[in-house]
Every structure is written in C-alpha cells, then in structure tokens.
C-alpha atoms as a PDB file:
ATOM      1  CA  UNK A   1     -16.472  25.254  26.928  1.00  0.00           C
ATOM      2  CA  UNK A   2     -13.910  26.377  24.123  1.00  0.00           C
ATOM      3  CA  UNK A   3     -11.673  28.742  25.935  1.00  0.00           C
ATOM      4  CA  UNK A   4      -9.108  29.542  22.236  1.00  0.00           C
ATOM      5  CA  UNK A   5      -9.318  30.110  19.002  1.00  0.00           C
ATOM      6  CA  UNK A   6      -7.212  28.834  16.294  1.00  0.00           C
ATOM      7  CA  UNK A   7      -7.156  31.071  13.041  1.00  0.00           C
ATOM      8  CA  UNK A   8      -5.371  29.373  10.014  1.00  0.00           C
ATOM      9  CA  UNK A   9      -3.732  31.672   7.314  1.00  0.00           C
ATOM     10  CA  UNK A  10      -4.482  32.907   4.705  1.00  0.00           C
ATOM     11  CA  UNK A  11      -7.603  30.852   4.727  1.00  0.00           C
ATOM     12  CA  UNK A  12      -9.082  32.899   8.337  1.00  0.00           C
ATOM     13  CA  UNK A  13     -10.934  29.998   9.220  1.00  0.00           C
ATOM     14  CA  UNK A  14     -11.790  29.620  12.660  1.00  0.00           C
ATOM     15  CA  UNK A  15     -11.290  26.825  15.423  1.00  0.00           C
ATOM     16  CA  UNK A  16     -12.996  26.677  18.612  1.00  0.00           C
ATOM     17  CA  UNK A  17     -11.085  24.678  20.943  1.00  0.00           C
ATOM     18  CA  UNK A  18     -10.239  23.847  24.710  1.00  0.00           C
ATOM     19  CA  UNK A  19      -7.126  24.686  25.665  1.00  0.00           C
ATOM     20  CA  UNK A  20      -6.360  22.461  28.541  1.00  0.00           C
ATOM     21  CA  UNK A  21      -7.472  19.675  26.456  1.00  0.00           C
ATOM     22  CA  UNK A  22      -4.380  20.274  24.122  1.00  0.00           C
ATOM     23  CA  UNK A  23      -1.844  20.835  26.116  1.00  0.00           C
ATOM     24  CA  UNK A  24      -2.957  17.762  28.131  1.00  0.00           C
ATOM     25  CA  UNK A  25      -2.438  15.616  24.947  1.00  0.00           C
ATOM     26  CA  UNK A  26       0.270  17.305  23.228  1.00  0.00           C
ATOM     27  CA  UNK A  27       4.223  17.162  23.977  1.00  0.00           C
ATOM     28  CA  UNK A  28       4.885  20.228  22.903  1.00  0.00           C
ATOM     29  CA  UNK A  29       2.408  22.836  24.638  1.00  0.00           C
ATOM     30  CA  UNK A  30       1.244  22.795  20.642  1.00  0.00           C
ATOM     31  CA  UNK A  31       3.987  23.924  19.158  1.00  0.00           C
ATOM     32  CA  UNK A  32       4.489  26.312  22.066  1.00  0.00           C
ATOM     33  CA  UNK A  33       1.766  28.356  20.973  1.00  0.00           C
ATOM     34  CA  UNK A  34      -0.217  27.481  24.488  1.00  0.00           C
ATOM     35  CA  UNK A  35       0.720  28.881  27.657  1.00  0.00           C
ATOM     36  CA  UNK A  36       1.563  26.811  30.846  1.00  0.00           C
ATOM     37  CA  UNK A  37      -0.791  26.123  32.828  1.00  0.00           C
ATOM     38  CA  UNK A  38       0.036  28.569  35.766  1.00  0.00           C
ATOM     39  CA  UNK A  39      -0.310  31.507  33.113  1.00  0.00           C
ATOM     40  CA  UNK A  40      -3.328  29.705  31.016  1.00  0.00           C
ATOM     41  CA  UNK A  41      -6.086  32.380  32.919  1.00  0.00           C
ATOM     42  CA  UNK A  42      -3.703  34.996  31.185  1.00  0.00           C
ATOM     43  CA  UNK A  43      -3.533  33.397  27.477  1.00  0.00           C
ATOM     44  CA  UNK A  44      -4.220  34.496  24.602  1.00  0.00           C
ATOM     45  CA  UNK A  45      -7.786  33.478  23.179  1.00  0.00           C
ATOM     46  CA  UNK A  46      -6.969  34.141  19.800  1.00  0.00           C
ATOM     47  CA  UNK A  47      -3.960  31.875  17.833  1.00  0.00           C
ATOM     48  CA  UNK A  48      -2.805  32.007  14.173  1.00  0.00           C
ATOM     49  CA  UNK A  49      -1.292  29.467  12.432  1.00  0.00           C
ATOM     50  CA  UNK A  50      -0.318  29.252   9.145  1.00  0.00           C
ATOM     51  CA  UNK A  51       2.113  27.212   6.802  1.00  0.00           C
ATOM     52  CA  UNK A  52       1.566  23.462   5.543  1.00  0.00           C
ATOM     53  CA  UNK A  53       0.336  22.792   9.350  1.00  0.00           C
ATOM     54  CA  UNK A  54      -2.406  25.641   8.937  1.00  0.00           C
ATOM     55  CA  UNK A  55      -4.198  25.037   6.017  1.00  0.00           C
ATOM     56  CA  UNK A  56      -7.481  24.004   7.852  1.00  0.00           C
ATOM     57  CA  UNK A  57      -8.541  20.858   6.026  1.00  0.00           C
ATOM     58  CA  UNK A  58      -5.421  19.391   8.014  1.00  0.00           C
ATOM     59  CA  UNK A  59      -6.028  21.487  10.855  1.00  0.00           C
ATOM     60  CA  UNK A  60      -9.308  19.893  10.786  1.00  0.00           C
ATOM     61  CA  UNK A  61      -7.888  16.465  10.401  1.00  0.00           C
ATOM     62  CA  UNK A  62      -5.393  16.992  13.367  1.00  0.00           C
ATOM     63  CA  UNK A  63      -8.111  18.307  15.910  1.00  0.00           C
ATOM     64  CA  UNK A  64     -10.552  15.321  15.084  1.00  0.00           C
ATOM     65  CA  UNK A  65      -7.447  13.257  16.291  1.00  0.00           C
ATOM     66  CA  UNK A  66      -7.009  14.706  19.376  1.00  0.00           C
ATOM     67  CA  UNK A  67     -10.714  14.859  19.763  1.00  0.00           C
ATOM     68  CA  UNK A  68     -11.258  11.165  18.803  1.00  0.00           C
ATOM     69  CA  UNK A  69     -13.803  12.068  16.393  1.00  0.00           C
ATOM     70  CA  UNK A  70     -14.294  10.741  12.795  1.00  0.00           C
ATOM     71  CA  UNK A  71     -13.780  13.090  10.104  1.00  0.00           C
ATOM     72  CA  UNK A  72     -14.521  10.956   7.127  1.00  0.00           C
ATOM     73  CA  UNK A  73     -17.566  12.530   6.178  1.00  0.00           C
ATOM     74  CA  UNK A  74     -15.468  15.379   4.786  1.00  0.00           C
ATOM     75  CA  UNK A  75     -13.629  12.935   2.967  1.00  0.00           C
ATOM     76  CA  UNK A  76     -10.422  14.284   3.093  1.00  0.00           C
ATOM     77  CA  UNK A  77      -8.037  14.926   0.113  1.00  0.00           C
ATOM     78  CA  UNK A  78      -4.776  12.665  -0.124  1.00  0.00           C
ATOM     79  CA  UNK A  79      -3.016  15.803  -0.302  1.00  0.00           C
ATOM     80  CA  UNK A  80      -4.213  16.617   3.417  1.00  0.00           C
ATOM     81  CA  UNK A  81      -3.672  13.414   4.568  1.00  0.00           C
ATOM     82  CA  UNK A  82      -0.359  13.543   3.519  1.00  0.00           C
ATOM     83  CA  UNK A  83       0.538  16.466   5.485  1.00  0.00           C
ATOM     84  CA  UNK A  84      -1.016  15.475   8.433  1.00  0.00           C
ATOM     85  CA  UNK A  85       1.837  13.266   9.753  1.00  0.00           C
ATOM     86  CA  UNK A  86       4.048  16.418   9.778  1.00  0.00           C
ATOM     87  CA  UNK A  87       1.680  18.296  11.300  1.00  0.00           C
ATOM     88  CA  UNK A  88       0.910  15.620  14.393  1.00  0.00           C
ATOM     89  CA  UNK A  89       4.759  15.646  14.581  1.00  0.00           C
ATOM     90  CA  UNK A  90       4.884  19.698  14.146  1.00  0.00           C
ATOM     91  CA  UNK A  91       1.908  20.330  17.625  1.00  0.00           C
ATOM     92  CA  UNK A  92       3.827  17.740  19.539  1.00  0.00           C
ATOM     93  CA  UNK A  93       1.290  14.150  18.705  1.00  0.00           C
ATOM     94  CA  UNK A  94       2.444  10.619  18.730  1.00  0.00           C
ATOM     95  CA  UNK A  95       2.004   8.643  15.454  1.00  0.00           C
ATOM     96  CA  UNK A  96       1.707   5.627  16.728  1.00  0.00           C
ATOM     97  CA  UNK A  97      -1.433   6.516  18.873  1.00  0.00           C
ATOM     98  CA  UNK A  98      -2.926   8.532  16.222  1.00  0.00           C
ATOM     99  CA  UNK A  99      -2.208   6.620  13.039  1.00  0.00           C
ATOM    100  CA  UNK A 100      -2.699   3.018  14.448  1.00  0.00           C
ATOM    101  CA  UNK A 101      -3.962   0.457  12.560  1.00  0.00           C
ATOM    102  CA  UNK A 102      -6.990   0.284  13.924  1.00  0.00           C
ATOM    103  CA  UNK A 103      -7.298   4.247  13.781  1.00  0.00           C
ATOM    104  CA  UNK A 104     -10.180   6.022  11.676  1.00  0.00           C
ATOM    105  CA  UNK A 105      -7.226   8.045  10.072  1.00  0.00           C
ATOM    106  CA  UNK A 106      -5.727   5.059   9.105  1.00  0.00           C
ATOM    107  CA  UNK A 107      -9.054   3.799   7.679  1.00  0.00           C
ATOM    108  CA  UNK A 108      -8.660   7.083   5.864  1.00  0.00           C
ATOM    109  CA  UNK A 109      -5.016   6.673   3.990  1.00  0.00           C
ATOM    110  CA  UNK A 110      -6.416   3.047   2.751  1.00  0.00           C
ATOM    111  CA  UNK A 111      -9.496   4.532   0.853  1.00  0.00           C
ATOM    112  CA  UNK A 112      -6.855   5.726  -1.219  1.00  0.00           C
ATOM    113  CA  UNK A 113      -5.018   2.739  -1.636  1.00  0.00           C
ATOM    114  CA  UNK A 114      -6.717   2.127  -4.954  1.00  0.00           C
ATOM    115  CA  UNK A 115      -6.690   5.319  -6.951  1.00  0.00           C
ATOM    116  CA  UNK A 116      -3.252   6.252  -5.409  1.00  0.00           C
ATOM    117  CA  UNK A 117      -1.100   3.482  -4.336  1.00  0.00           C
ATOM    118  CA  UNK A 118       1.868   4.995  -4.908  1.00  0.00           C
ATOM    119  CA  UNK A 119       1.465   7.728  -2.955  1.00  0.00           C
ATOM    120  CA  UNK A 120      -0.127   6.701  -0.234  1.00  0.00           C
ATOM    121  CA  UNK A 121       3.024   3.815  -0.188  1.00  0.00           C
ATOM    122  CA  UNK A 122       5.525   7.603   0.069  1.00  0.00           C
ATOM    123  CA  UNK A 123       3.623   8.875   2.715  1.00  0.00           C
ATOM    124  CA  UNK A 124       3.529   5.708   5.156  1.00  0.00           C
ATOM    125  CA  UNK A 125       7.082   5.361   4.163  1.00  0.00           C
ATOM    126  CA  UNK A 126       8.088   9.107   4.746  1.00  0.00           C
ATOM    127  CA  UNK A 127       7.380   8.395   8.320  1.00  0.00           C
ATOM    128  CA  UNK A 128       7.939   4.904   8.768  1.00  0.00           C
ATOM    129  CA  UNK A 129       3.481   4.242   9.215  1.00  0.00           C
ATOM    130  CA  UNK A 130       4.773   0.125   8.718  1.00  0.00           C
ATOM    131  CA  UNK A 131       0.996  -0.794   8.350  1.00  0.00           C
ATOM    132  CA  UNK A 132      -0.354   1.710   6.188  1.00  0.00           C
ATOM    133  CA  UNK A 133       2.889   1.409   3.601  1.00  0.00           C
ATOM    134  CA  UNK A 134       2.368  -2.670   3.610  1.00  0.00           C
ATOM    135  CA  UNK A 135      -1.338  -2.323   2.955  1.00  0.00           C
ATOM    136  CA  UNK A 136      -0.189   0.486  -0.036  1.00  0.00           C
ATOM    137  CA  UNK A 137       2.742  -2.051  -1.685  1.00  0.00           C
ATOM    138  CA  UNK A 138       0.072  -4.260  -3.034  1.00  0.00           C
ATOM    139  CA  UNK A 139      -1.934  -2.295  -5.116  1.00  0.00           C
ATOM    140  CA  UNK A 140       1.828  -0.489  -5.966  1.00  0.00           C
ATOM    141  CA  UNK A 141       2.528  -3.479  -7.728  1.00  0.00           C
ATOM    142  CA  UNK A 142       0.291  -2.306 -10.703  1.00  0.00           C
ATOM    143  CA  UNK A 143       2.471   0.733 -11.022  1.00  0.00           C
ATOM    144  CA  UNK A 144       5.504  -0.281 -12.881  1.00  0.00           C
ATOM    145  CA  UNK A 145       8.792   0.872 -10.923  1.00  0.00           C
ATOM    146  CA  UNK A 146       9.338   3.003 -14.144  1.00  0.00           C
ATOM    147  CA  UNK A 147       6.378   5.167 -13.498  1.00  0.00           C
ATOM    148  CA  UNK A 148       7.600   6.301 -10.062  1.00  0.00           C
ATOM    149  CA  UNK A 149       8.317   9.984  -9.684  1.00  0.00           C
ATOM    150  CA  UNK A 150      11.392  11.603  -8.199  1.00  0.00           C
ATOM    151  CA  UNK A 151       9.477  13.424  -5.736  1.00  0.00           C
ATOM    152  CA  UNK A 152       8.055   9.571  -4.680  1.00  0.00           C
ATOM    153  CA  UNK A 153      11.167   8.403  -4.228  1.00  0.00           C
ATOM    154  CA  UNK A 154      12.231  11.049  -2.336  1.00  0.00           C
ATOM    155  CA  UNK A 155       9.600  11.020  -0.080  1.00  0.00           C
ATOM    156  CA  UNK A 156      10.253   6.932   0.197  1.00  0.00           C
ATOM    157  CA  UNK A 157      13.833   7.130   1.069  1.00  0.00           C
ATOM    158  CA  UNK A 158      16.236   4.594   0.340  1.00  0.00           C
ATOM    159  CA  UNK A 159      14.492   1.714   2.594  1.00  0.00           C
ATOM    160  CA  UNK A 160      11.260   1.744   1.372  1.00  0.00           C
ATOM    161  CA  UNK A 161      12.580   2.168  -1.878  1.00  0.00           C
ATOM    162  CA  UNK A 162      14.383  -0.562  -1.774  1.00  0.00           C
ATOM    163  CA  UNK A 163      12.028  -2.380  -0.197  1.00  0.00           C
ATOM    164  CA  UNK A 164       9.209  -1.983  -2.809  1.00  0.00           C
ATOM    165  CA  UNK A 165      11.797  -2.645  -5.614  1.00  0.00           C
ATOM    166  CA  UNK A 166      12.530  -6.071  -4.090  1.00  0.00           C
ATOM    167  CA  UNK A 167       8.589  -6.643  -3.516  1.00  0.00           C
ATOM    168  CA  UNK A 168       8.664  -6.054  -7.834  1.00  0.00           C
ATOM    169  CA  UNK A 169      11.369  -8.320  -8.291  1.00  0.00           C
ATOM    170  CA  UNK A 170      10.868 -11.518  -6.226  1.00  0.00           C
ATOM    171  CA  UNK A 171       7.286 -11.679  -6.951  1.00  0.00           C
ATOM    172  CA  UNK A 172       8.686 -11.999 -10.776  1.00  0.00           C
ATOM    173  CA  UNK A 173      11.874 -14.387  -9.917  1.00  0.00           C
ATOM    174  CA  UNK A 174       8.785 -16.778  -8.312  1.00  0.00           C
ATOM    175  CA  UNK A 175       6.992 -16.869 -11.191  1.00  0.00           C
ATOM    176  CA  UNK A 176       9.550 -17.614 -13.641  1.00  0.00           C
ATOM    177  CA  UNK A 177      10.644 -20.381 -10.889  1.00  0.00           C
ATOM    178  CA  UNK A 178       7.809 -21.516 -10.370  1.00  0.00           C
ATOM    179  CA  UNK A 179       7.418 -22.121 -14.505  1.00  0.00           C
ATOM    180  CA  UNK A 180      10.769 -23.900 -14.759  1.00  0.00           C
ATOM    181  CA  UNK A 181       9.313 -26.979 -12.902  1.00  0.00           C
ATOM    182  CA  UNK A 182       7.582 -28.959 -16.032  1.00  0.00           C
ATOM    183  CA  UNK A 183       4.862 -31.093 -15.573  1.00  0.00           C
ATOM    184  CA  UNK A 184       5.226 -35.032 -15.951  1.00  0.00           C
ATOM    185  CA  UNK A 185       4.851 -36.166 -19.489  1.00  0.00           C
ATOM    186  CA  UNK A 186       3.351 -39.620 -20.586  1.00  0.00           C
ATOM    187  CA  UNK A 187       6.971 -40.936 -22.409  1.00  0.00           C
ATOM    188  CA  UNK A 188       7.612 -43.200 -24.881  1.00  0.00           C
ATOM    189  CA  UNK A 189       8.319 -46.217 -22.265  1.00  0.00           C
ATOM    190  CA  UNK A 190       4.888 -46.121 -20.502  1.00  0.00           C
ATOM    191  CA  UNK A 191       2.841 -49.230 -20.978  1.00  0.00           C
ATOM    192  CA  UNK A 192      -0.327 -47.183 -21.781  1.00  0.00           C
ATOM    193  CA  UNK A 193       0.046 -45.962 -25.774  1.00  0.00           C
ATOM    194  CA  UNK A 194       0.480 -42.092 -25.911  1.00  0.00           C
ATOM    195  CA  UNK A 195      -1.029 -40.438 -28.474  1.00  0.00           C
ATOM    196  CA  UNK A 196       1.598 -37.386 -28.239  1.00  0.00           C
ATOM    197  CA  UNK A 197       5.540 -36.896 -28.146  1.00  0.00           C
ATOM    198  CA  UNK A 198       7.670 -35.545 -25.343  1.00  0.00           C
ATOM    199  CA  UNK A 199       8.683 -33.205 -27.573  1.00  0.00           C
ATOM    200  CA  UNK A 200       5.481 -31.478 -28.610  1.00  0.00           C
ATOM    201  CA  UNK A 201       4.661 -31.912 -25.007  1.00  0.00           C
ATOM    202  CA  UNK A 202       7.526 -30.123 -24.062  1.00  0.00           C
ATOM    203  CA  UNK A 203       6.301 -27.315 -26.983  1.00  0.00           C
ATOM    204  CA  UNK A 204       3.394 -26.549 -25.624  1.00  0.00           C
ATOM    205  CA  UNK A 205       4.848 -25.850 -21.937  1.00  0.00           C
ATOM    206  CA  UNK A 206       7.382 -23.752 -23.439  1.00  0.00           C
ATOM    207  CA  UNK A 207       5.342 -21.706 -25.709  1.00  0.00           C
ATOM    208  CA  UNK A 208       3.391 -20.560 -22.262  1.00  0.00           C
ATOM    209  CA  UNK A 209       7.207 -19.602 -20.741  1.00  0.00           C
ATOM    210  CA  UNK A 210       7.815 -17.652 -23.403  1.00  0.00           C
ATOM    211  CA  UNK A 211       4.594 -15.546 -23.371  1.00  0.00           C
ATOM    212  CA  UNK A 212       4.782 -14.982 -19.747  1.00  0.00           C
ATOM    213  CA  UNK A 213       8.321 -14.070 -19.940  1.00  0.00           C
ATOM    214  CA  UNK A 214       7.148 -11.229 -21.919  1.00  0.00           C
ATOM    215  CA  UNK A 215       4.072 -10.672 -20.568  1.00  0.00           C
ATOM    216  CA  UNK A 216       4.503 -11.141 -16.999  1.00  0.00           C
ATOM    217  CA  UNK A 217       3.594  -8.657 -14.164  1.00  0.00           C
ATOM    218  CA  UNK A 218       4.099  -8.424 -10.308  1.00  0.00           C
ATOM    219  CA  UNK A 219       0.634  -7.814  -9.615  1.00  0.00           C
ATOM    220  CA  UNK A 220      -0.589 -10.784 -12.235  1.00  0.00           C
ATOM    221  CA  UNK A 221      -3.378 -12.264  -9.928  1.00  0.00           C
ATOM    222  CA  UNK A 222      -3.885 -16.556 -10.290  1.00  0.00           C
ATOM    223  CA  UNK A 223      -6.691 -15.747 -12.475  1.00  0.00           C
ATOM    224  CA  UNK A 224      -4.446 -13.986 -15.159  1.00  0.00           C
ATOM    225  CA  UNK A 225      -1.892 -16.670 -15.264  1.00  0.00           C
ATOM    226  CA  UNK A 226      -4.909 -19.461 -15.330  1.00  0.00           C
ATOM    227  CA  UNK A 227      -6.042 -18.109 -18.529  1.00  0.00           C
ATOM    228  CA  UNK A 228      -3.007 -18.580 -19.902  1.00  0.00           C
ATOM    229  CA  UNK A 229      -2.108 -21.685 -19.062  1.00  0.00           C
ATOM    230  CA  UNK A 230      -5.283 -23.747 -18.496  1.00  0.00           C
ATOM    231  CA  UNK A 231      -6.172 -23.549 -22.510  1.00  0.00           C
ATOM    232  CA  UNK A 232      -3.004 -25.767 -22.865  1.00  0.00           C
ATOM    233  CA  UNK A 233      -4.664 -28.285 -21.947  1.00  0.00           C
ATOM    234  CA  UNK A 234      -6.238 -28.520 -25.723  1.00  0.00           C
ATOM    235  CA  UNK A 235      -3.235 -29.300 -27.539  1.00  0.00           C
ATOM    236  CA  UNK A 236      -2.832 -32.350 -25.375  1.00  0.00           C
ATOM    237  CA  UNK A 237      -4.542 -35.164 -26.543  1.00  0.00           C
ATOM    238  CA  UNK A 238      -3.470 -38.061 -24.199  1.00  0.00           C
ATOM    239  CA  UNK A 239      -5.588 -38.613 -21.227  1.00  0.00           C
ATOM    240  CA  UNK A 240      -2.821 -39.577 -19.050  1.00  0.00           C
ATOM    241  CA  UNK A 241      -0.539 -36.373 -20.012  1.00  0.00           C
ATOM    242  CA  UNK A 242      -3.901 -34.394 -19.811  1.00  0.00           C
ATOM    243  CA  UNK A 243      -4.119 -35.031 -16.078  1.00  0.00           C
ATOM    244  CA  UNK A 244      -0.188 -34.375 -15.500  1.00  0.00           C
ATOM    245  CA  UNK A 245      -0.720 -31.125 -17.342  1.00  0.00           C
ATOM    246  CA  UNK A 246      -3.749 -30.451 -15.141  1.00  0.00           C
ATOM    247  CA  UNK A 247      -2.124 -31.335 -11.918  1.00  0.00           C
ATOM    248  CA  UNK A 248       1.292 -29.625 -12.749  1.00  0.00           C
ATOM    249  CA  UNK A 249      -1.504 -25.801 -13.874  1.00  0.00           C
ATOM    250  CA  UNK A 250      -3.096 -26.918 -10.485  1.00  0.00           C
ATOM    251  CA  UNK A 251       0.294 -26.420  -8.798  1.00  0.00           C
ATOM    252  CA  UNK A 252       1.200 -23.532  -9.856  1.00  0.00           C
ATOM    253  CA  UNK A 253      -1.581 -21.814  -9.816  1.00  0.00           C
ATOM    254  CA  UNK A 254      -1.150 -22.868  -5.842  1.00  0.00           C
ATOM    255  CA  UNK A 255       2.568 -21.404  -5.335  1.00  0.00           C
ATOM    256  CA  UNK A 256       1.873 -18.096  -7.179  1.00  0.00           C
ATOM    257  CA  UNK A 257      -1.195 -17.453  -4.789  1.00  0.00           C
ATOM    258  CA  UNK A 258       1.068 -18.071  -1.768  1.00  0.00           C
ATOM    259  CA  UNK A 259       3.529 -15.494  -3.096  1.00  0.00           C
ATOM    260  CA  UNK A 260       4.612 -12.915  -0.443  1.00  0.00           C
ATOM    261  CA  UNK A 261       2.438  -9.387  -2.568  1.00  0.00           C
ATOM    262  CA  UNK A 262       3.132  -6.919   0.195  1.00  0.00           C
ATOM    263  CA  UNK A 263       6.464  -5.782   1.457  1.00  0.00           C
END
C-alpha cells in the first residue's frame, strides 16, 4: 500500500508511492527527501518537489522506471525524455539499468529518432547513452552539420561532436573514393570492334563525378546514387563496355552500402 505522496510544483499533481520501494532502489534515499529506514514509521507522508525533476510528465516517466512499468501510452514529449536522464541521476538511479538497450525508455528516445534526430543524438550524448546516440547519428545524417544549434552542440560536448562531424565527413571521403576507381573500358587494342572511344567513355563517367560532387550527401542511400549512375549506361553503345560499366555501377553501389552510417 502507498505509504507517501509526491506533490510536484507548481503543477500540484499528486503521486502515490511506496516508500520502502524507493529507497530500496535508489542511491540516494531520493534525493534525501526519504527518511532512513529506522525513522521511516516517523516520515513525512507528504513530499514536494519541484524544478526540471518535478514537472510530473518526467516524474511520471521516472516512477514507471523504478516501477518497471511501460509508460508509452502517454507518449511522452522529447522534451520530457530529455530531462529524464538528469532526473534518474538527480533521485539517485543508474542509467545503465534504466536506459538499457533493451529498456522500454529506450524504445521511447528511438520513436523520436525520425522527427528529431538531432536531438535525440544531444541527449544520448549529454550523458554518454552509447546506444541510443548511435541509433540517433543515422537519421542525423539528413541534418546538414550547418543546421546544428548552439544549444545542440552544447549539450553534445566536444566528443560527440566530433564524433558526428567525422560520421559526415568519411561517409563523403568514401563516396568520392569510391568514384575515383573507373570502370574498364573496351580500348582501341581489343580484338572485338568498339563502337565508342575511351575518351567519350571516360566523359560519361566523369560527367556523373561531377554531379555527385555537387550533389552528394552523407545520408545518400544506394538507391539515390543508382539513379544517377545506372542511366549511364545509355550513352554506351558497345556491348562489351556496357557490361564493364554495369559491373563497375554494380560495385559501387556494393561499397557505398557497406559504408560505416552510424558513429
């Protein structure tokens, strides 16, 4: 049976809860505001708590924790969510037990992966959640490193920072490497007649570098750079170049799936 209440402020909503059960589970005595257990018949029934940690749509988050109950169905706002790790931290709860990977508050943080990369990326990184922050830095990779705000980057810190801008940066080096190797023209010397030159060849290769120079992002999936380089293959007319070209698309297409996207 519920032996305390916990009042937030200013919002006065009320939380029935069993004492014993968090001070068992929290490091703190919850940020002191429980009793030891020798005076805990003499407690106060009756706790306010107010600040960032009281608002009680995190309250609420941080007692479903402790409680090991689900709380998506009040589908929590990222704003919440992104206080909660302070607040864990704040009543004395381990991250790593509560924010797993395998956690339902975890499960929680990736909904928002897709609307809110960025941010989500911040918060894992703000306290070093590894697994959330690599499952964010993929779908970051549609948000150019120009769009980033100061408070994100504060909230990143200079590792995951750096981290994410390196994620940006080799994905593009591997493309543009990946590009440089050209496929296998017919040549002049080949005892099968050609119907096209080395040098148009060559053209039409580097007429696709130069678009994707320009045009090239981080999060460019294989499909994106197919369409630009499979219609190449109509301004070959040689069979035998025609497969090259097709083998050497084939290729790529290969190495830029197997592209490290997360950090």
């Amino acid at each position: 049976m519920a032996d305390m209440v916990l009042t937030t402020i200013p919002e006065s909503i009320h939380f029935y809860v069993h004492s014993r059960l968090l001070l068992k589970r929290s490091s703190n005595a919850f940020a002191f505001l429980i009793t030891p257990p020798d005076d805990i018949s003499r407690m106060s029934a009756d706790e306010s708590i107010s600040g960032q940690g009281g608002k009680a749509e995190v309250l609420n988050l941080l007692l479903h924790a402790v409680y090991n109950l689900n709380p998506a169905r009040y589908v929590p706002s990222l704003e919440a969510l992104s206080c909660l790790p302070g607040t864990l931290l704040n009543y004395g709860f381990s991250l790593d037990e509560h924010l797993s990977p395998d956690s339902e508050l975890t499960r929680l943080y990736l909904n928002y992966t897709r609307s809110q990369p960025v941010d989500v990326y911040a918060v894992a990184a703000a306290y070093g959640l590894e697994y959330i922050a690599q499952k964010a830095s993929r779908p970051s990779l549609t948000t150019p490193l120009t769009s980033v705000t100061d408070k994100q980057v504060i909230m990143m810190g200079s590792v995951y920072l750096r981290r994410l801008v390196q994620l940006h940066h080799n994905r593009l080096e591997a493309l543009k490497k990946i590009l440089l190797t050209l496929p296998t023209w017919h040549g002049r010397n080949n005892p099968v007649a050609c119907d096209d030159t080395e040098a148009n060849a060559y053209q039409v290769w580097a007429l696709a570098m130069a678009y994707l120079a320009w045009e090239a992002r981080p999060d460019m999936s294989s499909v994106e750079l197919a369409q630009v380089l499979v219609p190449l293959m109509d301004s070959v007319s040689c069979a035998v170049c025609k497969n090259n070209l097709q083998a050497r698309i084939s290729s790529a297409l290969r190495s830029w799936a197997q592209v490290r996207d997360t950090i």
